[in-house]
C-alpha atoms as a PDB file:
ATOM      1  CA  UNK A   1      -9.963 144.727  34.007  1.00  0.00           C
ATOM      2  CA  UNK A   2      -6.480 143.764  34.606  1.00  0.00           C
ATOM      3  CA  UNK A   3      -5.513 144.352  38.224  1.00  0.00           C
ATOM      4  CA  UNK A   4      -9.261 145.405  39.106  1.00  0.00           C
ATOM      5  CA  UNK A   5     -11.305 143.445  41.449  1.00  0.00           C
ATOM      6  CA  UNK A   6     -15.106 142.831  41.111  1.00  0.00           C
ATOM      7  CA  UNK A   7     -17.524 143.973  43.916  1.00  0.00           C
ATOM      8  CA  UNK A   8     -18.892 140.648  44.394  1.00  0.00           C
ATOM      9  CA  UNK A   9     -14.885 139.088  45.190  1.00  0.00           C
ATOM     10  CA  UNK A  10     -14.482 142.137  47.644  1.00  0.00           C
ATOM     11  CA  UNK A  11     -17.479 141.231  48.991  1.00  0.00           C
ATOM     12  CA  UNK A  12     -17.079 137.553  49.626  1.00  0.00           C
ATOM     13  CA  UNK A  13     -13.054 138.140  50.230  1.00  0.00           C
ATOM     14  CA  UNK A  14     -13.799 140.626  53.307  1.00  0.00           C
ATOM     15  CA  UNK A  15     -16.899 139.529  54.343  1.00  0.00           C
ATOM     16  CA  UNK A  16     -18.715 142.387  53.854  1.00  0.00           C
ATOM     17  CA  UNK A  17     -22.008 143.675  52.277  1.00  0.00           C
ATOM     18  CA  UNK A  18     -22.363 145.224  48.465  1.00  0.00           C
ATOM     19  CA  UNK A  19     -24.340 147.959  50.668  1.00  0.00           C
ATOM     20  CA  UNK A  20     -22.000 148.155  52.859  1.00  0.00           C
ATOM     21  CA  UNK A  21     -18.887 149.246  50.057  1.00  0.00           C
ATOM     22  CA  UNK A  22     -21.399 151.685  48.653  1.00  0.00           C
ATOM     23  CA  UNK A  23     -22.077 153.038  51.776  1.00  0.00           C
ATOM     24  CA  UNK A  24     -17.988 153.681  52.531  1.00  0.00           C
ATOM     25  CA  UNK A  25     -18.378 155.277  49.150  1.00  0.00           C
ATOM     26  CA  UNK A  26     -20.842 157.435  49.834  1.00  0.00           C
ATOM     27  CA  UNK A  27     -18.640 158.629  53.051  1.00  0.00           C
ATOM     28  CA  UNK A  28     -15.633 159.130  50.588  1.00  0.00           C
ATOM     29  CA  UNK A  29     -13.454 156.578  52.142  1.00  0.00           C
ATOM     30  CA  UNK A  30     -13.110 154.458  49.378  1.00  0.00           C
ATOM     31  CA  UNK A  31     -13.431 154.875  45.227  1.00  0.00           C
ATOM     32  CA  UNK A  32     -14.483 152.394  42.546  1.00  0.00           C
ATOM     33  CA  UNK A  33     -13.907 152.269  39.368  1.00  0.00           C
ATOM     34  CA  UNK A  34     -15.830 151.465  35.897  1.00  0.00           C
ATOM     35  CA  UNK A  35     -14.427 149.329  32.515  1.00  0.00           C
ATOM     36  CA  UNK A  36     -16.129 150.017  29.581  1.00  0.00           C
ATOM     37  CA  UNK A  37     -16.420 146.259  28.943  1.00  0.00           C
ATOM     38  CA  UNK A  38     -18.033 145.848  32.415  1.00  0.00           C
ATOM     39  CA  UNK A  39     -20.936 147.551  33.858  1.00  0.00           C
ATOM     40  CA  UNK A  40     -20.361 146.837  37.723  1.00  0.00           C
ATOM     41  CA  UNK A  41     -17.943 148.564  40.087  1.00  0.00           C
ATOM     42  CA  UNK A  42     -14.322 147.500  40.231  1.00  0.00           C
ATOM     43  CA  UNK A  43     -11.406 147.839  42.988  1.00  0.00           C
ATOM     44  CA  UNK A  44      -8.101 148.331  42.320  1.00  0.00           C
ATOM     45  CA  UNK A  45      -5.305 147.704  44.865  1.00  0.00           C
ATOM     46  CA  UNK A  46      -5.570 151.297  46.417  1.00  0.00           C
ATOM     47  CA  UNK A  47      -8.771 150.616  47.011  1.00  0.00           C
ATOM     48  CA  UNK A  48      -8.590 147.393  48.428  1.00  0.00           C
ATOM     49  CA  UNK A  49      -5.973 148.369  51.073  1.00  0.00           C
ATOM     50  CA  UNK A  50      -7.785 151.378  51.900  1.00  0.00           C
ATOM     51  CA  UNK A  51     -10.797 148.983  52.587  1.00  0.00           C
ATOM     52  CA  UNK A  52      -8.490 146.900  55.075  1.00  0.00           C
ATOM     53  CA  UNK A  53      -7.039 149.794  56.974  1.00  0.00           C
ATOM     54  CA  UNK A  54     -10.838 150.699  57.455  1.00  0.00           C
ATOM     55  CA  UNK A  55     -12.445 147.357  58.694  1.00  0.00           C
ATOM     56  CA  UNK A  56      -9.146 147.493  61.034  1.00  0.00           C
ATOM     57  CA  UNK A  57     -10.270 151.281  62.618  1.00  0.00           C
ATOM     58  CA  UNK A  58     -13.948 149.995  62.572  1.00  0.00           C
ATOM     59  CA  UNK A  59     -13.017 147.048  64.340  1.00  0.00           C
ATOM     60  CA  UNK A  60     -11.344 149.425  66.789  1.00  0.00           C
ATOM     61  CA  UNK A  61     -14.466 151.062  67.168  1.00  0.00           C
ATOM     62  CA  UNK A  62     -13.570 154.084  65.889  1.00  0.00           C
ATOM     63  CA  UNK A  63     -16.358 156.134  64.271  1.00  0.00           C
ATOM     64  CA  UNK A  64     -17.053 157.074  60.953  1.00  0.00           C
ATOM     65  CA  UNK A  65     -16.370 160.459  61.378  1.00  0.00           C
ATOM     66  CA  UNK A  66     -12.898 160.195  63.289  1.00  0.00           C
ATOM     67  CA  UNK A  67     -12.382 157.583  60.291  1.00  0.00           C
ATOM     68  CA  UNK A  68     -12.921 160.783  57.603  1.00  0.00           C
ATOM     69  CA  UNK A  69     -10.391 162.693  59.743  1.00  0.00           C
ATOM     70  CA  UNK A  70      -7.434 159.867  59.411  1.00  0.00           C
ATOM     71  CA  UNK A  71      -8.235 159.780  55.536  1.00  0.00           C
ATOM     72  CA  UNK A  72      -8.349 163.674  54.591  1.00  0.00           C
ATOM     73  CA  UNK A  73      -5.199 164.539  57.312  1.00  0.00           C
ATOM     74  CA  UNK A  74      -1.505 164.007  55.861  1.00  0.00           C
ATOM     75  CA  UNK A  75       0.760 163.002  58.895  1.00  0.00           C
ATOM     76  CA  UNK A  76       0.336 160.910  61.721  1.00  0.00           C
ATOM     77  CA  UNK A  77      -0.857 163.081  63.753  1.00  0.00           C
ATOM     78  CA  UNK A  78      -5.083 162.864  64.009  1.00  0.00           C
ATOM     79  CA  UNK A  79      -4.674 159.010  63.895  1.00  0.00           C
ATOM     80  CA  UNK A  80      -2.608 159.245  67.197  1.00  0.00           C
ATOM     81  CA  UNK A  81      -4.932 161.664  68.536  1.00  0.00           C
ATOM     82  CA  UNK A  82      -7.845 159.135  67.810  1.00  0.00           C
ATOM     83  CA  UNK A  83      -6.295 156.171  69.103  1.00  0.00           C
ATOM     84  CA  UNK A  84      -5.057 158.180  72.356  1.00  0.00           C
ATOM     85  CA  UNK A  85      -8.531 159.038  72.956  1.00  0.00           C
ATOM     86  CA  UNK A  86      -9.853 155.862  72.263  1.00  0.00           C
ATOM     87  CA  UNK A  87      -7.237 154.746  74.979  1.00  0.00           C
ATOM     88  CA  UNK A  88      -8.420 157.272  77.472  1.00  0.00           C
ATOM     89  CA  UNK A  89     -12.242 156.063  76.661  1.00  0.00           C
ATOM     90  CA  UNK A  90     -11.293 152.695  78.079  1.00  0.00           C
ATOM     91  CA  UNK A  91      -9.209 153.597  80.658  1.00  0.00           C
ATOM     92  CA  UNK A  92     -12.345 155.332  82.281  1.00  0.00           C
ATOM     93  CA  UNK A  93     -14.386 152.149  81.500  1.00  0.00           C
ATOM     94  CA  UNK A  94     -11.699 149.834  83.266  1.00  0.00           C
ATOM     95  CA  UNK A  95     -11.762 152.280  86.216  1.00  0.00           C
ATOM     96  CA  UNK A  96     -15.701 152.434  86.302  1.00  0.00           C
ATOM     97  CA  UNK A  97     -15.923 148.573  85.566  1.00  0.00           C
ATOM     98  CA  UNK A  98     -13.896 147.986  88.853  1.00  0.00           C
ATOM     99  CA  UNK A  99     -15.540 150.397  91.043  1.00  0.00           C
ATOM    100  CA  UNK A 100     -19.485 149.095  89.401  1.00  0.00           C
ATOM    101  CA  UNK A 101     -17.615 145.394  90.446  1.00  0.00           C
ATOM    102  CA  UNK A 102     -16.752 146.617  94.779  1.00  0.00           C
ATOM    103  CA  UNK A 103     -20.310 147.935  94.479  1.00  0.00           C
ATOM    104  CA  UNK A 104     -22.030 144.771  93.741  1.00  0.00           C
ATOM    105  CA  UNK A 105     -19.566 142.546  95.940  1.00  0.00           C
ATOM    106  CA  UNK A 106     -20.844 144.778  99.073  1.00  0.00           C
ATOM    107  CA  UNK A 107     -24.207 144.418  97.533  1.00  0.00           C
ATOM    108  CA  UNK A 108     -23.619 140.729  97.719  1.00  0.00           C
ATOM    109  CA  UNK A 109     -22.004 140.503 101.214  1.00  0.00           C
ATOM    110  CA  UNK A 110     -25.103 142.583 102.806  1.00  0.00           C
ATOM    111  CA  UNK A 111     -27.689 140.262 101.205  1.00  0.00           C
ATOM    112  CA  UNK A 112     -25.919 137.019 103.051  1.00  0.00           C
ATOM    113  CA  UNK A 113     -26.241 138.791 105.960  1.00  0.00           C
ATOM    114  CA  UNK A 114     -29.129 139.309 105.836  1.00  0.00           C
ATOM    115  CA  UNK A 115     -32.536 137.781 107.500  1.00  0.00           C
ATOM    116  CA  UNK A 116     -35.454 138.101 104.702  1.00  0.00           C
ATOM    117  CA  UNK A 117     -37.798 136.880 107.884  1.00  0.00           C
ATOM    118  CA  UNK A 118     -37.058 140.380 109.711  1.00  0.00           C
ATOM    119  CA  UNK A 119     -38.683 143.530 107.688  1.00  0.00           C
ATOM    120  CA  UNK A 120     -35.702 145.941 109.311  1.00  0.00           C
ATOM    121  CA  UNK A 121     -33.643 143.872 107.523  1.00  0.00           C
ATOM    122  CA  UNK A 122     -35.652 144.123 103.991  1.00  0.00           C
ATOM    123  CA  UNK A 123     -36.038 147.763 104.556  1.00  0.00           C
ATOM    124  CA  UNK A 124     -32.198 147.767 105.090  1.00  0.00           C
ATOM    125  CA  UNK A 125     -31.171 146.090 101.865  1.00  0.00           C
ATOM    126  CA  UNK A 126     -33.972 149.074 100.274  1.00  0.00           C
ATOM    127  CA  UNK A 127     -32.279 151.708 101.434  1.00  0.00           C
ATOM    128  CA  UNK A 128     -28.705 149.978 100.514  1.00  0.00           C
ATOM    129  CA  UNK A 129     -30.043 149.515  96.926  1.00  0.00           C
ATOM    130  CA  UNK A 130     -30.732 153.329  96.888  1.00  0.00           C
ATOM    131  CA  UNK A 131     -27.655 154.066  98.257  1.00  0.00           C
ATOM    132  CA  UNK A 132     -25.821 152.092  95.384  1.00  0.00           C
ATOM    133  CA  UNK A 133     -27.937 153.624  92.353  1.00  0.00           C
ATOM    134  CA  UNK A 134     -26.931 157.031  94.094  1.00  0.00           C
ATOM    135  CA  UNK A 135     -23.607 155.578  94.171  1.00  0.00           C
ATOM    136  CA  UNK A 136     -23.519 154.638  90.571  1.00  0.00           C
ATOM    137  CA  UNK A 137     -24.935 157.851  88.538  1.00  0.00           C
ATOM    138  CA  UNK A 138     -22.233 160.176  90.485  1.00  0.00           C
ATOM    139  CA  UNK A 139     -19.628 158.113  90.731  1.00  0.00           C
ATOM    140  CA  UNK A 140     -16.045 160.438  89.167  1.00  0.00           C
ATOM    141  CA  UNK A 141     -12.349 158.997  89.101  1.00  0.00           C
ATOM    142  CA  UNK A 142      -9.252 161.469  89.416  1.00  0.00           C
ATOM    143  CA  UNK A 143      -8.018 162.300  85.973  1.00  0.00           C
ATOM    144  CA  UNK A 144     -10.685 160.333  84.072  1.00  0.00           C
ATOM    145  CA  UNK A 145     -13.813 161.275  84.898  1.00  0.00           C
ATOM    146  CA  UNK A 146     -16.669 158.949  83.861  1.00  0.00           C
ATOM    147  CA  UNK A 147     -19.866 157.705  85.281  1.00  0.00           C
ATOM    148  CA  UNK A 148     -22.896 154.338  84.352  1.00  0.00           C
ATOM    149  CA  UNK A 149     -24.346 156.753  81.654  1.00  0.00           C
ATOM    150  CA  UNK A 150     -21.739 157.203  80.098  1.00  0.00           C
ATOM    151  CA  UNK A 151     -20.183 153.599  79.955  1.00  0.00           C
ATOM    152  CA  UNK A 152     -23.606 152.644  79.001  1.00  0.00           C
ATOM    153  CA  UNK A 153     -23.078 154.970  75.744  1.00  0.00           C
ATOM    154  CA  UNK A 154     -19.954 154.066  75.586  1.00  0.00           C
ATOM    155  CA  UNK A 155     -20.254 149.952  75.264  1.00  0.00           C
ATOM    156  CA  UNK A 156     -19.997 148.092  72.289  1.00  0.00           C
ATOM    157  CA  UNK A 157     -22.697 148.778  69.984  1.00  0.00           C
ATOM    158  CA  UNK A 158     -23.143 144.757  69.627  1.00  0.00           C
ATOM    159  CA  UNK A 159     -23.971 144.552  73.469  1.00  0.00           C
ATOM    160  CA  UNK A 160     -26.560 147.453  73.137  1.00  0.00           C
ATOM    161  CA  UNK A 161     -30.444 147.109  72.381  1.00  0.00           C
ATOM    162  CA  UNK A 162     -32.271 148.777  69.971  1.00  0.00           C
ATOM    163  CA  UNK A 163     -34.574 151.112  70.905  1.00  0.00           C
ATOM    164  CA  UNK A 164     -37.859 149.180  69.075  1.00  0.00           C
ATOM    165  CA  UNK A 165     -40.931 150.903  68.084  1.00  0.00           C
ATOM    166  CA  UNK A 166     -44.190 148.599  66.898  1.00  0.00           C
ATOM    167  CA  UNK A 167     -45.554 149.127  63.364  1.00  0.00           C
ATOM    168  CA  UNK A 168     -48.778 148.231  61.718  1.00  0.00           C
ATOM    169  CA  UNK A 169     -47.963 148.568  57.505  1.00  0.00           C
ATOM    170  CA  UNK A 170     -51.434 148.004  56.159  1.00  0.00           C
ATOM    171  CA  UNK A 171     -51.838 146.220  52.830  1.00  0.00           C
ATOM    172  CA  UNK A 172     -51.133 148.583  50.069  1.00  0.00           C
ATOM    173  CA  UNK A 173     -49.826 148.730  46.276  1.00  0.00           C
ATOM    174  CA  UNK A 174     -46.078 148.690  45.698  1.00  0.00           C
ATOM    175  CA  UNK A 175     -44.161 149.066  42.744  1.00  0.00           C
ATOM    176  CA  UNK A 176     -41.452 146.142  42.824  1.00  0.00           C
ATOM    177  CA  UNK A 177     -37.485 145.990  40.820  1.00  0.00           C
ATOM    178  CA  UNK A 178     -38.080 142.838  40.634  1.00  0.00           C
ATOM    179  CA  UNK A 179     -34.412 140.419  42.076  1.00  0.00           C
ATOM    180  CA  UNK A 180     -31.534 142.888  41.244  1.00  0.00           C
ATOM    181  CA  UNK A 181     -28.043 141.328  41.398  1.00  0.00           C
ATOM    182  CA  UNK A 182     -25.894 143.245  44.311  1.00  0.00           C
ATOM    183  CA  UNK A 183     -23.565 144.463  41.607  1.00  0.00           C
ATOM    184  CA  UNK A 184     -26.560 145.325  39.406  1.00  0.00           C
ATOM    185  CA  UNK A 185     -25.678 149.624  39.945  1.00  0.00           C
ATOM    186  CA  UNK A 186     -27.604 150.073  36.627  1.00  0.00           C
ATOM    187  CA  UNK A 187     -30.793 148.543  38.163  1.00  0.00           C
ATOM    188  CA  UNK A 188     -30.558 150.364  41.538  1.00  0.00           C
ATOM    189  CA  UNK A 189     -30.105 153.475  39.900  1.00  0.00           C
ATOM    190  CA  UNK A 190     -33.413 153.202  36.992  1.00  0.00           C
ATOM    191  CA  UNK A 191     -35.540 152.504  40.080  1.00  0.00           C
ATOM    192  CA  UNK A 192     -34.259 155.139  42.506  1.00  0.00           C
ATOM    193  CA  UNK A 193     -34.645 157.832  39.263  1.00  0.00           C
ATOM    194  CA  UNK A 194     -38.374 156.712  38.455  1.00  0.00           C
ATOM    195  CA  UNK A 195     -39.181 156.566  42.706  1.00  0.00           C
ATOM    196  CA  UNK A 196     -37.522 159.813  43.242  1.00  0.00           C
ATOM    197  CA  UNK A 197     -40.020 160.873  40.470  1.00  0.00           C
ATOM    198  CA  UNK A 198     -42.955 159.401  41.830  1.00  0.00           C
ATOM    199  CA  UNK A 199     -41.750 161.196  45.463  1.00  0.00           C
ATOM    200  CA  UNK A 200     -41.798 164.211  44.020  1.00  0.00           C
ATOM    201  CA  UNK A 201     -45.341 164.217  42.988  1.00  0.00           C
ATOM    202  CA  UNK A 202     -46.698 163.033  46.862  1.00  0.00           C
ATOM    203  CA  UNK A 203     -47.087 166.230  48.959  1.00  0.00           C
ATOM    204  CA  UNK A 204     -46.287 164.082  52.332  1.00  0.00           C
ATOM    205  CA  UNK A 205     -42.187 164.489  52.384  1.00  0.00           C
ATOM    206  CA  UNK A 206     -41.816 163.101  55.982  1.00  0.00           C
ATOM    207  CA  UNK A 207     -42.135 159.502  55.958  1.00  0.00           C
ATOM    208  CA  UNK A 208     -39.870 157.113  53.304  1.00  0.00           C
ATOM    209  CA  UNK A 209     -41.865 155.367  51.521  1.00  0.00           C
ATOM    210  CA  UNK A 210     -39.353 152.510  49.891  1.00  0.00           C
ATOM    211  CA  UNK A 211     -38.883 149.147  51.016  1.00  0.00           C
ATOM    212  CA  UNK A 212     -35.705 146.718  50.222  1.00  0.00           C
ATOM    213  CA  UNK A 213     -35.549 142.977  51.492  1.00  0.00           C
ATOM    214  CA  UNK A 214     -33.195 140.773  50.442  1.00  0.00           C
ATOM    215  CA  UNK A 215     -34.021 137.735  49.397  1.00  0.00           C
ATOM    216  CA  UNK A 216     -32.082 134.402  50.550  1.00  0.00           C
ATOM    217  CA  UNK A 217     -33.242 131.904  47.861  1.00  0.00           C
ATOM    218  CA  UNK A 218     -32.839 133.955  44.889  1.00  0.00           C
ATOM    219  CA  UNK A 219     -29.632 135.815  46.678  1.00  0.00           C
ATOM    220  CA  UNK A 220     -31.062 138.676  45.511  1.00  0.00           C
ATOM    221  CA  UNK A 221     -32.315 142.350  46.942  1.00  0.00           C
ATOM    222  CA  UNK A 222     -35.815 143.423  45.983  1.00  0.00           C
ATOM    223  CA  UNK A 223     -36.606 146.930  46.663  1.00  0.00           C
ATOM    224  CA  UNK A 224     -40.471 148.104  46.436  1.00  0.00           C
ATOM    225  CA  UNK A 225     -42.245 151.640  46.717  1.00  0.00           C
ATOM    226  CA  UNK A 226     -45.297 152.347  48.027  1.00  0.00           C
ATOM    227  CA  UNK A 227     -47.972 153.923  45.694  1.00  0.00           C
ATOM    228  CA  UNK A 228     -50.619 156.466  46.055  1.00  0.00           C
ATOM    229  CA  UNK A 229     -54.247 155.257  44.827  1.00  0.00           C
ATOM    230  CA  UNK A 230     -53.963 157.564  41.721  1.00  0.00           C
ATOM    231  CA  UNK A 231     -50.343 156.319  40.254  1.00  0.00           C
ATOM    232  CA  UNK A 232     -51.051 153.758  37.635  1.00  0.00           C
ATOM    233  CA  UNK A 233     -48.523 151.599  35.502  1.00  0.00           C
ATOM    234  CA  UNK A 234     -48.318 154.664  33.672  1.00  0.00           C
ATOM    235  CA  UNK A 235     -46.116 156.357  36.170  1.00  0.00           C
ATOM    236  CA  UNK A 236     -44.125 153.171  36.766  1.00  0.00           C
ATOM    237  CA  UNK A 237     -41.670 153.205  33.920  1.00  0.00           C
ATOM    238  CA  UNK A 238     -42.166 149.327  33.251  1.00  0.00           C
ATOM    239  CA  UNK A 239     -41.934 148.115  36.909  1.00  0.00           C
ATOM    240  CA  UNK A 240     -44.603 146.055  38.093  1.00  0.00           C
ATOM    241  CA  UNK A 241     -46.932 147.004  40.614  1.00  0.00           C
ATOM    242  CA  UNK A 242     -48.208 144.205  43.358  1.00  0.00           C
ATOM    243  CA  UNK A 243     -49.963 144.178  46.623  1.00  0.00           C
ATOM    244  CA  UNK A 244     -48.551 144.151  49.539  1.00  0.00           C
ATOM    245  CA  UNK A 245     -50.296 142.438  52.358  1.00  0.00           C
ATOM    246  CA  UNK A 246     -48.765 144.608  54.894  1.00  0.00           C
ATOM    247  CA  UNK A 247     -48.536 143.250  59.066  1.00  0.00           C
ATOM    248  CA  UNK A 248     -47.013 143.854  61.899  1.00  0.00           C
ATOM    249  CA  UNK A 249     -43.288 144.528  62.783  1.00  0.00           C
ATOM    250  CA  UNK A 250     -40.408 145.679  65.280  1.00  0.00           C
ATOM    251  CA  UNK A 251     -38.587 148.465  63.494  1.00  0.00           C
ATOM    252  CA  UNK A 252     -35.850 150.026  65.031  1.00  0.00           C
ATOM    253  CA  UNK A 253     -32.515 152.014  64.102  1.00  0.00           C
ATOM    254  CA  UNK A 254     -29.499 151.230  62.891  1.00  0.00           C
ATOM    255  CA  UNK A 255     -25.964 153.715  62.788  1.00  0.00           C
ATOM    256  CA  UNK A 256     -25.206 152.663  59.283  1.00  0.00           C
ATOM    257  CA  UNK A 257     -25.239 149.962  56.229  1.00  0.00           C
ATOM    258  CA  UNK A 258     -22.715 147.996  57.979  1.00  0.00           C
ATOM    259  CA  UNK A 259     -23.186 144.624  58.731  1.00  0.00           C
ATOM    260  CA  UNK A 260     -22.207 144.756  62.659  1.00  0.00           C
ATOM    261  CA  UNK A 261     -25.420 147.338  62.598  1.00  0.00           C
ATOM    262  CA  UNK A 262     -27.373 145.062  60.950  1.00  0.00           C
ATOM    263  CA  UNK A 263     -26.353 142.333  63.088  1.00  0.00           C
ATOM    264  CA  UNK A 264     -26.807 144.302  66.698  1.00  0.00           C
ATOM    265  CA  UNK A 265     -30.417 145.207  65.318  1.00  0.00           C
ATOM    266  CA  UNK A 266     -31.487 141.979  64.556  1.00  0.00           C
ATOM    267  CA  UNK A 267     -30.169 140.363  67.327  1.00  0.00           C
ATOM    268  CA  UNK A 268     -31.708 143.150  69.728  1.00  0.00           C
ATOM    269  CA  UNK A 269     -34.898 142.582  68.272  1.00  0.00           C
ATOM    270  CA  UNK A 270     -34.894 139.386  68.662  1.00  0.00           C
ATOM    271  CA  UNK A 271     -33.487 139.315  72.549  1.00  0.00           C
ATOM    272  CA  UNK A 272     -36.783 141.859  73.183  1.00  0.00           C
ATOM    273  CA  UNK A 273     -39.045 139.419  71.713  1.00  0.00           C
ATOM    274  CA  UNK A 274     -38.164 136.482  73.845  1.00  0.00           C
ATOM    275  CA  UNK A 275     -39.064 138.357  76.405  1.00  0.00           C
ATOM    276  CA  UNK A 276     -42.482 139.241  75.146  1.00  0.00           C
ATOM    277  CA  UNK A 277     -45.639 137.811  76.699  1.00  0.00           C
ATOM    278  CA  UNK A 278     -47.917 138.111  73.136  1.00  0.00           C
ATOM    279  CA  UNK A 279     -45.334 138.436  70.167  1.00  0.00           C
ATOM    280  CA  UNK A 280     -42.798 136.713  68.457  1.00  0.00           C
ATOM    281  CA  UNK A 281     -40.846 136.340  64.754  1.00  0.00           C
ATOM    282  CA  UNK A 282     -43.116 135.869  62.150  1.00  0.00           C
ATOM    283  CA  UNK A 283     -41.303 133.014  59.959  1.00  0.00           C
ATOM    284  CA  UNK A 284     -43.465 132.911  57.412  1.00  0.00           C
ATOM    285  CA  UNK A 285     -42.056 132.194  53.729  1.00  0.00           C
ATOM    286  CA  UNK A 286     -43.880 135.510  52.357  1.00  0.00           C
ATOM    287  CA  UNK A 287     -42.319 137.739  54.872  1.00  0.00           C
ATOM    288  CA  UNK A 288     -39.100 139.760  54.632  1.00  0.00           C
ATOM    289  CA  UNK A 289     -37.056 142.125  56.751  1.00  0.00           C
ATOM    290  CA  UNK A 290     -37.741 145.038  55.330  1.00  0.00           C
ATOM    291  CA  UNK A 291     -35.193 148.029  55.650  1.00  0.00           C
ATOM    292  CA  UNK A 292     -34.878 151.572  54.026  1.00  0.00           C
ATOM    293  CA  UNK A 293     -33.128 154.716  54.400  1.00  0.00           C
ATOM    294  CA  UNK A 294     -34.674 156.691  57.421  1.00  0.00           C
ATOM    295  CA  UNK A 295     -32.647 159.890  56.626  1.00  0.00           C
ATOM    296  CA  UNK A 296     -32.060 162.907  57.059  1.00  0.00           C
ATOM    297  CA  UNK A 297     -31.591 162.838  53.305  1.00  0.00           C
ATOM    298  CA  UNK A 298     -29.755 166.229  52.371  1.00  0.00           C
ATOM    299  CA  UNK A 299     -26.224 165.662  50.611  1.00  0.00           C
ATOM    300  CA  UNK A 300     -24.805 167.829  53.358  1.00  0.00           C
ATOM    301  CA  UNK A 301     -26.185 165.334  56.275  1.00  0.00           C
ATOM    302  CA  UNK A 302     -25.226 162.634  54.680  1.00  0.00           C
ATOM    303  CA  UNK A 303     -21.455 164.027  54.503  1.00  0.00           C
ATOM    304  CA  UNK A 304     -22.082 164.374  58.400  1.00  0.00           C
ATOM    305  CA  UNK A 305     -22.591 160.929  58.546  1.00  0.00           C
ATOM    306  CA  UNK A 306     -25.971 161.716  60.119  1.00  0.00           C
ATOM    307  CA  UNK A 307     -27.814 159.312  58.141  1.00  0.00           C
ATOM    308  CA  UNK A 308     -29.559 156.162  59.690  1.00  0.00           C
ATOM    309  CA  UNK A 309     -31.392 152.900  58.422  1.00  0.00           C
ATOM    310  CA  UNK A 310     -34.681 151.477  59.855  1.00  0.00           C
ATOM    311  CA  UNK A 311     -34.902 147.935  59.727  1.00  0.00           C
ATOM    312  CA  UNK A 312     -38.918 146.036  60.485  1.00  0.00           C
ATOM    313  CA  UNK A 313     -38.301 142.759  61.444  1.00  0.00           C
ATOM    314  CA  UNK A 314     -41.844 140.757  60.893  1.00  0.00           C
ATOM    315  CA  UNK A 315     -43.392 139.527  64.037  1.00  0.00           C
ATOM    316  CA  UNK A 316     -46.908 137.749  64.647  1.00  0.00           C
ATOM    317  CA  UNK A 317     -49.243 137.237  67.770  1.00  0.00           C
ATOM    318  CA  UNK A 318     -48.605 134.451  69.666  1.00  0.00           C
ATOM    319  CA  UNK A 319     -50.635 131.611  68.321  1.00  0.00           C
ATOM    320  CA  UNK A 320     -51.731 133.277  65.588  1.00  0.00           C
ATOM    321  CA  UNK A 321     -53.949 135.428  67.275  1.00  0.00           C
END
């Protein structure tokens, strides 16, 4: 292993997920290696600085995709043509930004002058408010062209919310791993053989039906299938089966495995359930935030880089209720 650097060091080194490293694997940014002697992946120094030159272009915001481009192009020459565009992306937002900031300021000026005790005046600042949103959807700028939808879906990913959708996972069987280490690739792959059996005996193909959490105190990820009535620990291949109470979450989607997707999620999540009337987090011990592969999960879509992950944070009624 001379020269070759464990996943977990990468990990911890670059502050980044084991998921995460597969992930850029997956995408063919990056390769591992494998030592005879040890069964985990290893990194040598290619590797490693190809993993710095892409934290630096995701830091930059630039997509996956436009990331694949740099790496498979000799020359210089897609790399400029990224980073141009990524220049001409903000120029438009800096333009927008300023002309979104004159709007508001003449909001602001015709609400101190106005009298809230006269209704012509209240039916003035109406119409004004029209105006503006009229005003802001067809705004355009001389050479770069950009309007609020398209800052909106433009803006950091950090700063934007998750679309959330409620879920009700009733109690049910689930076959369990059990704690497998991050580096444990052995592990990860047993299970995902014997559950991509067991899929392939359910006629319902739509849904996922696989589960990981990871687990704080153990520092561990546990990853769980759901079972049909009629599979048995005869179909399980030695993994146990348990049951799954089940609940209530706030599941919503997430771009990739990285951790800055995992992070805007979360935080999303939570910023929508302070401002809930009847929910919020459900801290309880027993329950995890669950994620899985949402899909689509073709080899060829995954290339694309169409993939996504659904994370289900656990939430509760108010009181208990």
């Amino acid at each position: 292993m001379n020269g070759l650097i464990k996943i977990r060091d990468v990990s911890t080194k670059y502050d980044i997920s084991a998921r995460t490293l597969r992930y850029y694997e997956d995408m063919g940014l990056i390769t591992s290696t494998r030592s005879d002697d040890y069964a985990y992946r290893l990194y040598d120094e290619t590797a490693v600085q190809r993993l710095e030159q892409i934290l630096i272009l995701r830091k930059l915001n630039i997509s996956i995709k436009d990331i694949q481009r740099i790496f498979n192009t000799s020359g210089s020459e897609v790399v400029l043509e990224v980073l141009s565009k990524k220049v001409d992306d903000i120029d438009g937002e800096v333009s927008l930004l300023h002309e979104l900031k004159e709007i508001v300021l003449e909001f602001i000026r015709q609400i101190e002058n106005a009298d809230f005790g006269k209704e012509s005046d209240i039916k003035l600042l109406y119409e004004k408010a029209k105006e503006i949103e009229t005003r802001l959807v067809n705004v355009d700028y001389e050479g770069n062209t950009a309007n609020v939808i398209r800052l909106l879906a433009a803006a950091e990913k950090v700063e934007k919310q998750p679309d959330i959708l409620l879920v009700e996972m009733p109690p049910c069987r689930m076959v369990t791993s059990g704690y497998l280490s991050v580096e444990s690739d052995d592990e990860h792959r047993r299970f995902d053989s014997m559950c991509g059996r067991l899929a392939s005996r359910i006629a319902d193909k739509i849904n996922p039906r696989d589960f990981m959490y990871y687990d704080a105190e153990q520092n561990k990820l546990v990853w769980m299938f759901m079972l049909e009535d009629w599979m048995t620990e005869s179909d399980t291949e030695g993994f146990k089966i348990i049951n799954f109470d089940g609940g209530l979450f706030a599941a919503a989607l997430a771009d990739g495995w990285e951790l800055s997707e995992y992070d805007r999620v979360y935080k999303g999540i939570n910023a929508w359930l302070t401002q809930q009337e009847f929910l919020e987090l459900d801290k309880a011990p027993d329950r995890h935030m669950l994620y899985h592969f949402a899909g689509p999960h073709s080899a060829q879509m995954k290339k694309w880089n169409y993939g996504r992950v659904r994370y289900f944070v656990p939430i509760k009624a108010k009181g208990g209720k």
